[in-house]
Protein backbone atom coordinates (compact mmCIF):
# COMPACT_ATOMS: atom_id res chain seq x y z
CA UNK A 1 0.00 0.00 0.00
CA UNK A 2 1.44 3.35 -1.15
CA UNK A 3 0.66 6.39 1.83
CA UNK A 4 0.68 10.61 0.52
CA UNK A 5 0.26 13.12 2.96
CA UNK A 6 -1.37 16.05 1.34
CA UNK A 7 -0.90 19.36 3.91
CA UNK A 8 -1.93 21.83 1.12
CA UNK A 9 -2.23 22.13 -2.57
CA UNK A 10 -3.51 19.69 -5.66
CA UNK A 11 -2.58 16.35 -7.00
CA UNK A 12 -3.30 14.93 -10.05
CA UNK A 13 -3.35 11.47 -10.06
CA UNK A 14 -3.58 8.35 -12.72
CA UNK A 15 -3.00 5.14 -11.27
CA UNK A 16 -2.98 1.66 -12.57
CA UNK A 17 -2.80 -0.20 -10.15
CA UNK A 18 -5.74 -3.27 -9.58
CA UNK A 19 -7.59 -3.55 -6.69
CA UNK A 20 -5.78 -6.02 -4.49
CA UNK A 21 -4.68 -4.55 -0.95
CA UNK A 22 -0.80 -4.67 -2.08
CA UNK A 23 -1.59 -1.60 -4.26
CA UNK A 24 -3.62 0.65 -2.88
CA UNK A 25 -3.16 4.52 -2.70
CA UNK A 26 -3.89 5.97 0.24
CA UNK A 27 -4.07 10.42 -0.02
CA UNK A 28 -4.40 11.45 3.52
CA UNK A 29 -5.65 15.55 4.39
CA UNK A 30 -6.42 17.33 7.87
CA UNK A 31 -10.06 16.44 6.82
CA UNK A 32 -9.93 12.62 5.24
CA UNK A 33 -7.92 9.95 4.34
CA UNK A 34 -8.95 8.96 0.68
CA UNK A 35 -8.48 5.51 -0.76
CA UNK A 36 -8.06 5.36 -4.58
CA UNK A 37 -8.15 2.12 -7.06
CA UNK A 38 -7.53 2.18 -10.63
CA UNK A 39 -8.57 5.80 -12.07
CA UNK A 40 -7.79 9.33 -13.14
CA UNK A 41 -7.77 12.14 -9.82
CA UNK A 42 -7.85 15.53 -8.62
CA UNK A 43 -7.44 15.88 -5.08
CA UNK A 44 -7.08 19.59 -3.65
CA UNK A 45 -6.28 20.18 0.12
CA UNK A 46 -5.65 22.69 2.68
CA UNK A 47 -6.50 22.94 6.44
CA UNK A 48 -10.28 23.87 5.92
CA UNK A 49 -11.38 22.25 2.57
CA UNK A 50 -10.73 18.52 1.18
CA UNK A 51 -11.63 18.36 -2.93
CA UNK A 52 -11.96 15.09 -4.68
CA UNK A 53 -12.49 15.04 -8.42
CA UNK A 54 -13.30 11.51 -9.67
CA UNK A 55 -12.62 11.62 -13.57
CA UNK A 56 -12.30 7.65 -13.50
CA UNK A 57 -12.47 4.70 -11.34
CA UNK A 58 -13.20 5.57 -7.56
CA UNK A 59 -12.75 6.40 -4.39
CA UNK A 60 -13.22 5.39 -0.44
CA UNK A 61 -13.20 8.37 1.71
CA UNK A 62 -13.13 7.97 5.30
CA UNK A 63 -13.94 10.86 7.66
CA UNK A 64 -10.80 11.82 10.06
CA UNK A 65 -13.03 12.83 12.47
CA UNK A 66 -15.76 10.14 12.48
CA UNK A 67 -16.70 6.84 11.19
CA UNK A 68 -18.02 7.89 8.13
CA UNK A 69 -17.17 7.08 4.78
CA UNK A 70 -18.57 7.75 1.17
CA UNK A 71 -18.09 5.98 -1.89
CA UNK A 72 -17.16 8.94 -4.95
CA UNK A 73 -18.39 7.32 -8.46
CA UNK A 74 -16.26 8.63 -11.46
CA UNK A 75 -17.51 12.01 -12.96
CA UNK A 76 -18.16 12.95 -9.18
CA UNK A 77 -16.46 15.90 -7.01
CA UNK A 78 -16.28 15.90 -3.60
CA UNK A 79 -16.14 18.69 -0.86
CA UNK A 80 -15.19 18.11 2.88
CA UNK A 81 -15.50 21.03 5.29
CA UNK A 82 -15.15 21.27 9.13
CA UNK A 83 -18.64 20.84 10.56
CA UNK A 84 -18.79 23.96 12.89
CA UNK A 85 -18.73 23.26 16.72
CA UNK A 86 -21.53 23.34 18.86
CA UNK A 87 -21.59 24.51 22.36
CA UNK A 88 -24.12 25.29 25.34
CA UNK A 89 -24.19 28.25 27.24
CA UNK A 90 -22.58 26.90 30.51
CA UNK A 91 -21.35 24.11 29.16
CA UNK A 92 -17.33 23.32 29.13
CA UNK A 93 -17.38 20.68 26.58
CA UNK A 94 -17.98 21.84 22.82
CA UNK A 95 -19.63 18.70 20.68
CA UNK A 96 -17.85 18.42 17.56
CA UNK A 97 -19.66 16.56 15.29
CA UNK A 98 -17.65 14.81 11.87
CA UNK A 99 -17.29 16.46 8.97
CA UNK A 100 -19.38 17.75 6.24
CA UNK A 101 -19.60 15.99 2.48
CA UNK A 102 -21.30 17.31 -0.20
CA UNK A 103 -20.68 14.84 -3.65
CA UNK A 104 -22.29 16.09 -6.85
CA UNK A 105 -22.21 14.82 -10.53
CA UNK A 106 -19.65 16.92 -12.78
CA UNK A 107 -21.14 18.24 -16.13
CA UNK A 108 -19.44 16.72 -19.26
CA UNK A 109 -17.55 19.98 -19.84
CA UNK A 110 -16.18 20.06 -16.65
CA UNK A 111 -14.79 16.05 -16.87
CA UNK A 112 -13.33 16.69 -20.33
CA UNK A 113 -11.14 20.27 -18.91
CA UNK A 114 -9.89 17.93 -15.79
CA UNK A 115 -9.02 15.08 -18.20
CA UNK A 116 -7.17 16.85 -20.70
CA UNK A 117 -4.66 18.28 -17.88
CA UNK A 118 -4.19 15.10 -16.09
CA UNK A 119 -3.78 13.11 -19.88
CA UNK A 120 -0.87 15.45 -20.19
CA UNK A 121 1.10 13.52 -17.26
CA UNK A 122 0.45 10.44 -18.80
C-alpha cells in the first residue's frame, strides 16, 4: 500500500494499479484519508477544505473525524469542510460533530477540462 500526505495544494493522479490490498493509494488531508483504485484524480487540500475530483475509477473516503465514509463514483467531485462546533451556554465541553460531504455529478464539460490536464502527465 502506497501512503501521501497532502498538507496543502492539488494532486493529479492516474494510477494503474488493480484492486488487491498490495496496491492501494492511500491520499491522507487534515479532513480525510482517501483511498483510490484504478482511475484518473484531482485531489485539492488545505486545512479547511478537502476536494476530490473523480474523472475515473473511484474512491473510499473515510472521515478523520468520524466513522463515516462515502463511496465517490467517477464524474463525481467531492467537498469536505469542518462541521462547525456546537456549544451550550454553561457548558465546558464543545460537541464536535464529523465532517461535512457534499458529492455532486460533474457536467461533461467540466470532466473533459480535468481530463485533458491530467492526460498530459500520462
Amino acid at each position: 500500500m502506497n501512503s501521501v500526505s497532502l498538507v496543502e495544494g492539488e494532486l493529479e493522479i492516474v494510477s494503474d494499479q488493480n484492486d488487491s490490498q498490495d496496491s492501494l493509494t492511500t491520499i491522507s488531508t487534515s479532513l480525510a484519508s482517501i483511498i483510490l483504485t484504478k482511475g484518473k484524480y484531482v485531489i485539492s487540500a488545505d486545512d479547511r477544505t478537502t476536494v476530490i475530483v473523480v474523472l475515473d475509477g473511484s474512491a473510499l473516503v473515510l472521515d478523520n473525524s468520524s466513522k463515516k465514509k462515502e463511496t465517490v463514483k467517477a464524474k463525481h467531485t467531492a467537498v469536505i469542510v469542518p462541521a462547525p462546533r456546537f456549544q451550550g451556554r454553561g457548558v465546558e465541553t464543545a460537541i464536535k460533530r464529523g465532517n461535512i460531504f457534499t458529492i455532486k455529478e460533474m457536467s461533461n464539460a467540466d470532466a473533459e477540462s480535468y481530463l485533458s490536464s491530467v492526460n498530459t502527465i500520462e
